[in-house]
Protein backbone atom coordinates (compact mmCIF):
# COMPACT_ATOMS: atom_id res chain seq x y z
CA UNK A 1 -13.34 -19.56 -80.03
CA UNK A 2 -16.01 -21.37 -78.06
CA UNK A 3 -16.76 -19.89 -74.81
CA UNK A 4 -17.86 -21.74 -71.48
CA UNK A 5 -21.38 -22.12 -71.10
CA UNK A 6 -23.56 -20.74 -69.01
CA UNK A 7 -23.64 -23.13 -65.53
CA UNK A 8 -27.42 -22.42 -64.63
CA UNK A 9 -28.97 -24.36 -67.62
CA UNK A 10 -28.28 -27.86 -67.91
CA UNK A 11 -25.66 -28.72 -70.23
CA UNK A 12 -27.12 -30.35 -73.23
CA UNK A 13 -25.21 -33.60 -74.34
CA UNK A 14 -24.81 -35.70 -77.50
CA UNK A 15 -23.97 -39.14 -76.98
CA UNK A 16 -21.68 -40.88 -79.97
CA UNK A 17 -20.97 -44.26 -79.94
CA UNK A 18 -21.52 -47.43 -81.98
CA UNK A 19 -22.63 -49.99 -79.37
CA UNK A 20 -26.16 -50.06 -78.78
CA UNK A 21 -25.38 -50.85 -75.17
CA UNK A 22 -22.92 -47.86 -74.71
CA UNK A 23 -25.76 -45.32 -76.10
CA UNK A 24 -28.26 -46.75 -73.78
CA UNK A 25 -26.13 -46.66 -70.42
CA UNK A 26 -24.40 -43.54 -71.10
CA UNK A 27 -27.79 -41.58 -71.88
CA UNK A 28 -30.08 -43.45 -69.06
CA UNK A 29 -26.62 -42.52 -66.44
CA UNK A 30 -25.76 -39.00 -67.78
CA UNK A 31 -29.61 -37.88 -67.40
CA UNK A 32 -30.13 -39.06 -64.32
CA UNK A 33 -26.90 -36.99 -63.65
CA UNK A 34 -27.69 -33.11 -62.07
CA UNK A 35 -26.76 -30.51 -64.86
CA UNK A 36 -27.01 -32.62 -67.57
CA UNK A 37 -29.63 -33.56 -70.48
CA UNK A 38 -29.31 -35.74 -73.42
CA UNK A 39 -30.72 -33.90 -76.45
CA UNK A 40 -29.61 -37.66 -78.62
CA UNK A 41 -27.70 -40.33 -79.73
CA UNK A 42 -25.67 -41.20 -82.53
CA UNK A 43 -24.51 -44.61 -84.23
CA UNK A 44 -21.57 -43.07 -85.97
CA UNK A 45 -19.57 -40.32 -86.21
CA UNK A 46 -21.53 -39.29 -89.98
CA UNK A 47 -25.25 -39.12 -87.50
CA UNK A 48 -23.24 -37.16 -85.52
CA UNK A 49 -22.37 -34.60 -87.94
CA UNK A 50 -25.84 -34.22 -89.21
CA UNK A 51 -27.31 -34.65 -85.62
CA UNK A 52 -24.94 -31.17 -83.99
CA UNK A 53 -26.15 -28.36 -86.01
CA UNK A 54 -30.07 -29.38 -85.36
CA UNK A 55 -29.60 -30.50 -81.79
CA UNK A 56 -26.81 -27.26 -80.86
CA UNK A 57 -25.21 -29.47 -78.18
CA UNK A 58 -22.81 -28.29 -75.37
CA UNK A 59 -20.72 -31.11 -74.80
CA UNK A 60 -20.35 -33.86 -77.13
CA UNK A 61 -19.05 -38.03 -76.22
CA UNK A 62 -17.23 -39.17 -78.57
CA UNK A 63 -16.71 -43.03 -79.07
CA UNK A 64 -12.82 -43.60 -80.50
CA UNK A 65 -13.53 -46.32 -82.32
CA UNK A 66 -16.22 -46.52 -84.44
CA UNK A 67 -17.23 -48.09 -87.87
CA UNK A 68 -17.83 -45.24 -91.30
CA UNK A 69 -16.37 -42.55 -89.49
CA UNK A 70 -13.88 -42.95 -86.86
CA UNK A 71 -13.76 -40.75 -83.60
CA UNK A 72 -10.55 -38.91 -84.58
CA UNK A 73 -11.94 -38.28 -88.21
CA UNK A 74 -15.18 -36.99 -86.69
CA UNK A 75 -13.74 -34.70 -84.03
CA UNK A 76 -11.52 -33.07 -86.89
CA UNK A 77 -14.64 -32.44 -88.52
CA UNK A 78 -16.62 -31.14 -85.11
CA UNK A 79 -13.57 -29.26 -84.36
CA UNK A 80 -13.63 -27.41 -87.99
CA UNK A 81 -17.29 -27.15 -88.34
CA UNK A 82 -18.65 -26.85 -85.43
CA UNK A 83 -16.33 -26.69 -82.46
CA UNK A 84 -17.54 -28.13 -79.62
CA UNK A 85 -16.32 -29.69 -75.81
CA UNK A 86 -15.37 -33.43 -76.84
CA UNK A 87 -15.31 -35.96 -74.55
CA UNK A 88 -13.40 -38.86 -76.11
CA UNK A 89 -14.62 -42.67 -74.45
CA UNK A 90 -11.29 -44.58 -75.16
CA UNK A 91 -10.12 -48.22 -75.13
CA UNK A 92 -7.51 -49.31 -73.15
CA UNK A 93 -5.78 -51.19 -75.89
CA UNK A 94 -2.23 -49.65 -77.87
CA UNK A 95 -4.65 -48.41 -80.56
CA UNK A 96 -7.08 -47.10 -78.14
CA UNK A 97 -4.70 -44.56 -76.16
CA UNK A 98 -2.69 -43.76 -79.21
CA UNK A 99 -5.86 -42.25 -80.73
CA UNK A 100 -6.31 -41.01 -77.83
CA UNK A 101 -3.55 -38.50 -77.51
CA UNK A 102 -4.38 -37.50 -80.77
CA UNK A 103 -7.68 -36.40 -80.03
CA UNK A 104 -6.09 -34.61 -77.55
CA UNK A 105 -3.16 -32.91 -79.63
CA UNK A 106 -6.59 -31.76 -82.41
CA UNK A 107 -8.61 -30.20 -79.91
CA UNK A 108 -10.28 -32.64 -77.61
CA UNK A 109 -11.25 -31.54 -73.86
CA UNK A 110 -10.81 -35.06 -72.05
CA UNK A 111 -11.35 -39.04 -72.45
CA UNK A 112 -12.69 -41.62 -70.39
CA UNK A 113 -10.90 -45.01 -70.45
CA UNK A 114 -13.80 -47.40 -71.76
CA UNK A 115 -13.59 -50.33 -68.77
CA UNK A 116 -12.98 -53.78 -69.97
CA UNK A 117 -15.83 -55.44 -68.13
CA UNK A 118 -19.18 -54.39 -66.66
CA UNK A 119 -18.00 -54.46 -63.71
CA UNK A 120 -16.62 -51.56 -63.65
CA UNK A 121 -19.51 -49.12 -65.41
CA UNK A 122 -20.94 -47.49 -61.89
CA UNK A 123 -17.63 -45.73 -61.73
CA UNK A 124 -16.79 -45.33 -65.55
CA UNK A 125 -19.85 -43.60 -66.05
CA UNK A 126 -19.92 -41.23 -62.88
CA UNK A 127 -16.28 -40.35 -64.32
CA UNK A 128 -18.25 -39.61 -67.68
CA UNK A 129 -20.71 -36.98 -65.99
CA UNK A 130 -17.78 -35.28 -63.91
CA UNK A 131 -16.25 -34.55 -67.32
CA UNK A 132 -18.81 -33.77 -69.10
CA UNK A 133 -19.73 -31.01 -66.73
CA UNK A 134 -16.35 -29.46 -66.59
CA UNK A 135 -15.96 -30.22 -70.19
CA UNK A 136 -18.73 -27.45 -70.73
CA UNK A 137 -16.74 -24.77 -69.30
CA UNK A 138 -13.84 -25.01 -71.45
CA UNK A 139 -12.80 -23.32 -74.01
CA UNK A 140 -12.36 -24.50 -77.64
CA UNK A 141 -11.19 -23.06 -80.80
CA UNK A 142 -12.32 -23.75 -84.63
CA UNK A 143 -9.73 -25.14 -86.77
CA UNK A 144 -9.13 -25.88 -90.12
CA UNK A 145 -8.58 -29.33 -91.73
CA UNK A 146 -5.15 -27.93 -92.76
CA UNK A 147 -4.33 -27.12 -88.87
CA UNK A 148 -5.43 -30.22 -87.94
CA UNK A 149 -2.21 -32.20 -89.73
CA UNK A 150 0.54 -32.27 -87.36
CA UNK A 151 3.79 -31.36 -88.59
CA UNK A 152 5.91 -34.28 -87.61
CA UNK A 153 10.05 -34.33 -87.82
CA UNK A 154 11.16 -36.50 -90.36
CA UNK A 155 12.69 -40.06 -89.29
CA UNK A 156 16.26 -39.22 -90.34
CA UNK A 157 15.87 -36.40 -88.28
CA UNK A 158 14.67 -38.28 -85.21
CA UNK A 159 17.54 -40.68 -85.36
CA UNK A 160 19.79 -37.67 -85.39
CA UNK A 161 18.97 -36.25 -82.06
CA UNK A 162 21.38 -35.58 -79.28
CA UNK A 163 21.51 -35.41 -76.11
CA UNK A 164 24.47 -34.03 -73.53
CA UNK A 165 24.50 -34.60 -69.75
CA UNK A 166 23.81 -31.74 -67.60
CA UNK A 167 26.77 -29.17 -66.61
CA UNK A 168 26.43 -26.76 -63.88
CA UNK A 169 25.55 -23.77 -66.19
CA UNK A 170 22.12 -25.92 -67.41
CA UNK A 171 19.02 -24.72 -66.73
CA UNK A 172 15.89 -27.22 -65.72
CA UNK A 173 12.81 -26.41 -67.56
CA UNK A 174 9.89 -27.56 -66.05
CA UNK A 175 6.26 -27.56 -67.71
CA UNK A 176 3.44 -28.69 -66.09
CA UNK A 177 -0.44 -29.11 -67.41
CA UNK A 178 -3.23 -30.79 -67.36
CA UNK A 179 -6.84 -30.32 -68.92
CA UNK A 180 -6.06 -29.00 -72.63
CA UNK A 181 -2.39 -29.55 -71.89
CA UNK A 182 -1.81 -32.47 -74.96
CA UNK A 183 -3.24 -29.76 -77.10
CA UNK A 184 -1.02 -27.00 -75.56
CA UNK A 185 2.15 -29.46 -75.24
CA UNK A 186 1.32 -30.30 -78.99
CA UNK A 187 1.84 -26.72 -79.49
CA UNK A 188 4.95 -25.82 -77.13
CA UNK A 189 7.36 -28.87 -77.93
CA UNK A 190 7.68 -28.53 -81.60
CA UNK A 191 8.56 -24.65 -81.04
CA UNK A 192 11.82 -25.81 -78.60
CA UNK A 193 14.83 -25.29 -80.17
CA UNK A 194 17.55 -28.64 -80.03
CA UNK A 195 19.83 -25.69 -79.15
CA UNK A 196 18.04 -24.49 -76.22
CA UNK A 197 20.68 -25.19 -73.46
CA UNK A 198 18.50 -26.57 -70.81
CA UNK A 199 17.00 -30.03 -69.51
CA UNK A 200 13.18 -30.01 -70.04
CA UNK A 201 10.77 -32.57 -67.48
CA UNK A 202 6.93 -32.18 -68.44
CA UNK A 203 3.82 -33.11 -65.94
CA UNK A 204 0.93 -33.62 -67.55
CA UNK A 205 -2.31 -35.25 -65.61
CA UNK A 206 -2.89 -38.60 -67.43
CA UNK A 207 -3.90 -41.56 -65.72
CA UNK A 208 -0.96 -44.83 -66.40
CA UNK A 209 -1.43 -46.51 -70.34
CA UNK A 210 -1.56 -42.90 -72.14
CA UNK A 211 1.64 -41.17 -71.32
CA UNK A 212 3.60 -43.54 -72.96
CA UNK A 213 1.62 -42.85 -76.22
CA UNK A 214 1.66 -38.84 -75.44
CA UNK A 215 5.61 -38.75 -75.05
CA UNK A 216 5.75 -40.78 -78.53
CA UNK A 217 3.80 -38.40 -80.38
CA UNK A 218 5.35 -35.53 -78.78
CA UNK A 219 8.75 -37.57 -80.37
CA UNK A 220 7.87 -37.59 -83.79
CA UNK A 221 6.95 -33.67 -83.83
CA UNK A 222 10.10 -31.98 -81.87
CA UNK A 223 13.61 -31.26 -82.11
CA UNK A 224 14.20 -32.52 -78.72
CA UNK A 225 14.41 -36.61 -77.52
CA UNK A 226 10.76 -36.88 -76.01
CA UNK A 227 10.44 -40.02 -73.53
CA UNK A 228 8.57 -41.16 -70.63
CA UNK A 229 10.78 -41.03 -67.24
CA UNK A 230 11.64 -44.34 -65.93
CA UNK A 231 13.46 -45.08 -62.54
CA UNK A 232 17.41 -44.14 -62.93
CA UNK A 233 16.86 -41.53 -65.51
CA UNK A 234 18.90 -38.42 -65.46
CA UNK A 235 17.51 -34.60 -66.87
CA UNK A 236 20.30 -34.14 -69.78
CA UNK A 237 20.34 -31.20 -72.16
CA UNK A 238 18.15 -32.21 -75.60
CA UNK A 239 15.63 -34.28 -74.28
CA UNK A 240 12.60 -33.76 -72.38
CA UNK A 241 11.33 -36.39 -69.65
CA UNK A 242 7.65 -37.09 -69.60
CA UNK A 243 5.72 -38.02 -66.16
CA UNK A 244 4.38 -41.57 -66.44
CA UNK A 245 0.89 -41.83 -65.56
CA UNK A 246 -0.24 -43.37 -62.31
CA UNK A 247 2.99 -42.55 -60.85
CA UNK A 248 4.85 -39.40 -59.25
CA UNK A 249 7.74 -38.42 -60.42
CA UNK A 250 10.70 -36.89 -57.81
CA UNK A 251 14.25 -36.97 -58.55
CA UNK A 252 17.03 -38.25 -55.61
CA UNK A 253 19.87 -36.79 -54.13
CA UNK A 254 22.14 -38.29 -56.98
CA UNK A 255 19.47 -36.53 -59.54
CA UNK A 256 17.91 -39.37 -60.65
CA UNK A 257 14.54 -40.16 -61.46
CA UNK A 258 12.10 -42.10 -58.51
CA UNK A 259 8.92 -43.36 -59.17
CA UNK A 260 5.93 -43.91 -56.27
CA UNK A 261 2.84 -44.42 -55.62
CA UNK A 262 2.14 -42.07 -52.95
CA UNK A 263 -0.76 -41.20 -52.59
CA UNK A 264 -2.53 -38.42 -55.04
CA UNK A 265 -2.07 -34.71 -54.49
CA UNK A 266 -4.95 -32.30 -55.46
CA UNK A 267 -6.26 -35.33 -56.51
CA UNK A 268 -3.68 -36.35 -59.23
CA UNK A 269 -0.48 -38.59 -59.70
CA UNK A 270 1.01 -37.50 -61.39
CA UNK A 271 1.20 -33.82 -59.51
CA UNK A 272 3.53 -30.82 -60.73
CA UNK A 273 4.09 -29.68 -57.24
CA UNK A 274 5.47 -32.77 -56.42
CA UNK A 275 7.49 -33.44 -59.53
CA UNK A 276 8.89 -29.12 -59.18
CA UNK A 277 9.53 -29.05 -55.41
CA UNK A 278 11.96 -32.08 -55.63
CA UNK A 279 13.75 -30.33 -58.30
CA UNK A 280 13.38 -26.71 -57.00
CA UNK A 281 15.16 -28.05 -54.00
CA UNK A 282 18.05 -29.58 -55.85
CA UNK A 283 18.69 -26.79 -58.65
CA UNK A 284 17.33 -23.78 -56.73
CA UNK A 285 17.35 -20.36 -59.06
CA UNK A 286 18.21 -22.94 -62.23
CA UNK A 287 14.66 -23.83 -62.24
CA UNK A 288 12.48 -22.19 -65.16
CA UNK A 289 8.67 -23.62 -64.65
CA UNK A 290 5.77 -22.80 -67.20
CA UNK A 291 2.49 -23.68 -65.58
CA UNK A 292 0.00 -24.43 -68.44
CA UNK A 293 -3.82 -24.90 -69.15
CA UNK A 294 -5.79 -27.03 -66.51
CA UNK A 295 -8.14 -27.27 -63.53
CA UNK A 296 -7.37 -26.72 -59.98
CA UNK A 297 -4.00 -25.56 -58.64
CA UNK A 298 -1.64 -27.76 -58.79
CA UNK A 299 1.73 -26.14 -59.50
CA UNK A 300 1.24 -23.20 -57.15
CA UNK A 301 2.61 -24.33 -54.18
CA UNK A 302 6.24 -25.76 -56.29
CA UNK A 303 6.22 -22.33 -58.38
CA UNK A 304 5.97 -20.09 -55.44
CA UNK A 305 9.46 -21.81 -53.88
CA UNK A 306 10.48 -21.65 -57.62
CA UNK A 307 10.09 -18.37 -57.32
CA UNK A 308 11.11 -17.52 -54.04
CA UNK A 309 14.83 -18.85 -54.87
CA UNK A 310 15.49 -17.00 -57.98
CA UNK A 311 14.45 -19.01 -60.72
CA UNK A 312 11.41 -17.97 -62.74
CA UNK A 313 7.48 -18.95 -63.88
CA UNK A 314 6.15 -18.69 -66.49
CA UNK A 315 1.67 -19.07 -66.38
CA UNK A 316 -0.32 -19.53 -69.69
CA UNK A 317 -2.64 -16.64 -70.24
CA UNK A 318 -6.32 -16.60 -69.71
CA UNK A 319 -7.08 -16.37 -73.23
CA UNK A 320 -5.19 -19.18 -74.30
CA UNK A 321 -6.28 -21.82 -71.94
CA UNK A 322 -9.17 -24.38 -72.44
CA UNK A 323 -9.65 -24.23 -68.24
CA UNK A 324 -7.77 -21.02 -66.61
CA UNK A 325 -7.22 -22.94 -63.50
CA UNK A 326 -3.63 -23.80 -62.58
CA UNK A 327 -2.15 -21.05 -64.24
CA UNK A 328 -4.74 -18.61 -62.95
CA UNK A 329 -3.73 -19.92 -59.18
CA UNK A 330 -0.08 -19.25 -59.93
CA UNK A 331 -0.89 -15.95 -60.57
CA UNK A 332 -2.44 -14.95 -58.09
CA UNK A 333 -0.42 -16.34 -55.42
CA UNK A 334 2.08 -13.84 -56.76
CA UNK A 335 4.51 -16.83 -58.40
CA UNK A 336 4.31 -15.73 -62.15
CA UNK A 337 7.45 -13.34 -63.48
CA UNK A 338 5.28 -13.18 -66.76
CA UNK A 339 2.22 -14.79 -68.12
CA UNK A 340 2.15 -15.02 -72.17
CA UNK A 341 -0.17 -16.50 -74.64
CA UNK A 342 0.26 -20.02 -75.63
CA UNK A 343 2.19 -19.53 -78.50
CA UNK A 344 4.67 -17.29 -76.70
CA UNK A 345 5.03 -19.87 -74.23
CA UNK A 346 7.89 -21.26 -75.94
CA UNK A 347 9.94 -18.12 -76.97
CA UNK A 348 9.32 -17.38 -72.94
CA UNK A 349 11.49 -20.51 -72.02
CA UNK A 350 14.53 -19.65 -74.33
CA UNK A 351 14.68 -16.32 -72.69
CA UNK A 352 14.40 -17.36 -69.30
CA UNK A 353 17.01 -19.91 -70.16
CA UNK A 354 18.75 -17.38 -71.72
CA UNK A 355 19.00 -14.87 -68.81
């Protein structure tokens, strides 16, 4: 593991990317930016690798889409060689935010969507700074190429899915996230049982274009019918409901899914709170929340009614989470009935379900 560095030296960048242009403005912006120095650049993702062990960065950006090596092939190497914060700098075509998630599934901190015009830099690359200065107090953890293939569920199995509506008995599962959380959703989802008997809704901070490719990988690796919420839909046992992007998520009096465009809370939309206070007010003590990895606390205020009316929480632990943040706020407002390791995260749910 990769601990968070120190936050009175400047946190020492690499800058990967193969536009000449993209190099320039990200260095010239990100060292004019307090905190931060660029120790290089790199044309490719094979400079990179030669480039990290001389230059030690903290942080590295990582361009998705690059010629030799692409940015998911070099992060799996950065992530088993030398693991480092990655930044990923991300289209915002169908190939861009699918490669994307992945990134974020094999270890990566947190993207920036690439703009599509010049126009729009100023803001892109303030939004590059912000996250490469959180990005260098998160945790990371070496893997090996052989962790880094995702076990996926074969087609057959896919089609053979099924899902029940929701009887009275049910319990609503409820797991919210955000920075780390692909990685820690890539981990959670594939360990839930298709005979857990509970509906499952997940929050995870995204901005709109990426959860549809998150919910779709999340698909292809779990037991459960992964898919991202649209207006009408209902919770129903075997299938887990994904928060689109851009949008928050509440559920009606007839228990069906709503989608607005409120504005943000704690600075998101989507937001857990407001996604687990509409259902914590319809399903009361049914409600099983599991607050995972991510910044700020979002969640807190949901989980301590969640609590309150009988139904239980579940934080990540400390050691576990690339930013102790949201789960760290839970806990100490008193909402957590346990706090477990990542990987225990899942066996948590069925027994809360269970009890």
């Amino acid at each position: 593991m990769v601990s968070p560095t120190s936050s009175t030296s400047p946190v020492k960048v690499l800058v990967v990317d193969d536009s000449a242009f993209m190099r320039f403005t990200i260095t010239k912006h990100l060292n004019d930016y307090p905190g931060i120095t660029v120790l290089g650049s790199a044309k490719d993702g094979r400079e990179a690798l030669e480039m990290i062990p001389q230059l030690k960065p903290d942080v590295v950006t990582l361009d998705v889409e690059m010629p030799n090596l692409d940015g998911l092939s070099t992060l799996r190497e950065i992530m088993s060689r030398h693991p480092l914060p990655v930044v990923m700098l991300s289209s915002l075509t169908s190939e861009g935010t699918l490669e994307t998630v992945r990134a974020l599934t094999l270890g990566a901190v947190d993207f920036v969507a690439k703009p599509d015009n010049k126009a729009n830099m100023a803001s892109i690359l303030e939004e590059v700074g912000n996250k490469v200065i959180r990005a260098a107090n998160a945790r990371v953890w070496k893997t090996t190429q052989r962790n880094t293939i995702i076990e996926t569920v074969p087609p057959a199995r896919i089609s053979e899915k099924r899902v029940r509506p929701l009887r009275k008995q049910d319990k609503i599962v409820v797991i919210g996230s955000s920075t780390g959380g692909p990685r820690a959703l890539n981990t959670v989802v594939p360990m839930l049982s298709a005979d857990i008997p509970a509906a499952f809704m997940i929050i995870q901070h995204m901005p709109a274009g990426f959860t549809r490719s998150l919910s779709e990988r999340l698909n292809t690796t779990s037991e459960l019918l992964v898919k991202e919420a649209a207006p009408d839909d209902r919770l129903e046992v075997g299938k887990i409901l994904l928060a689109p992007g851009g949008f928050h998520t509440v559920f009606d009096e007839n228990e069906k899914v709503t989608l607005n465009q409120n504005p943000t809370v704690h600075g998101v939309r989507p937001a857990v709170d407001v996604t687990l206070l509409s259902l914590a007010k319809i399903y009361g003590n049914r409600v099983v929340a599991a607050i995972l990895t991510g910044m700020g606390s979002d969640g807190t205020n949901a989980a301590m009614l969640v609590h309150n009316s009988g139904g239980w929480v579940i934080s990540e632990a400390e050691e576990t989470c690339v930013v102790y943040g949201m789960p760290r706020s839970v806990f100490e407002a008193g909402a957590s009935n346990e706090v477990v390791p990542l990987e225990k995260v899942a066996d948590a749910i069925r027994a809360a379900v269970e009890r």
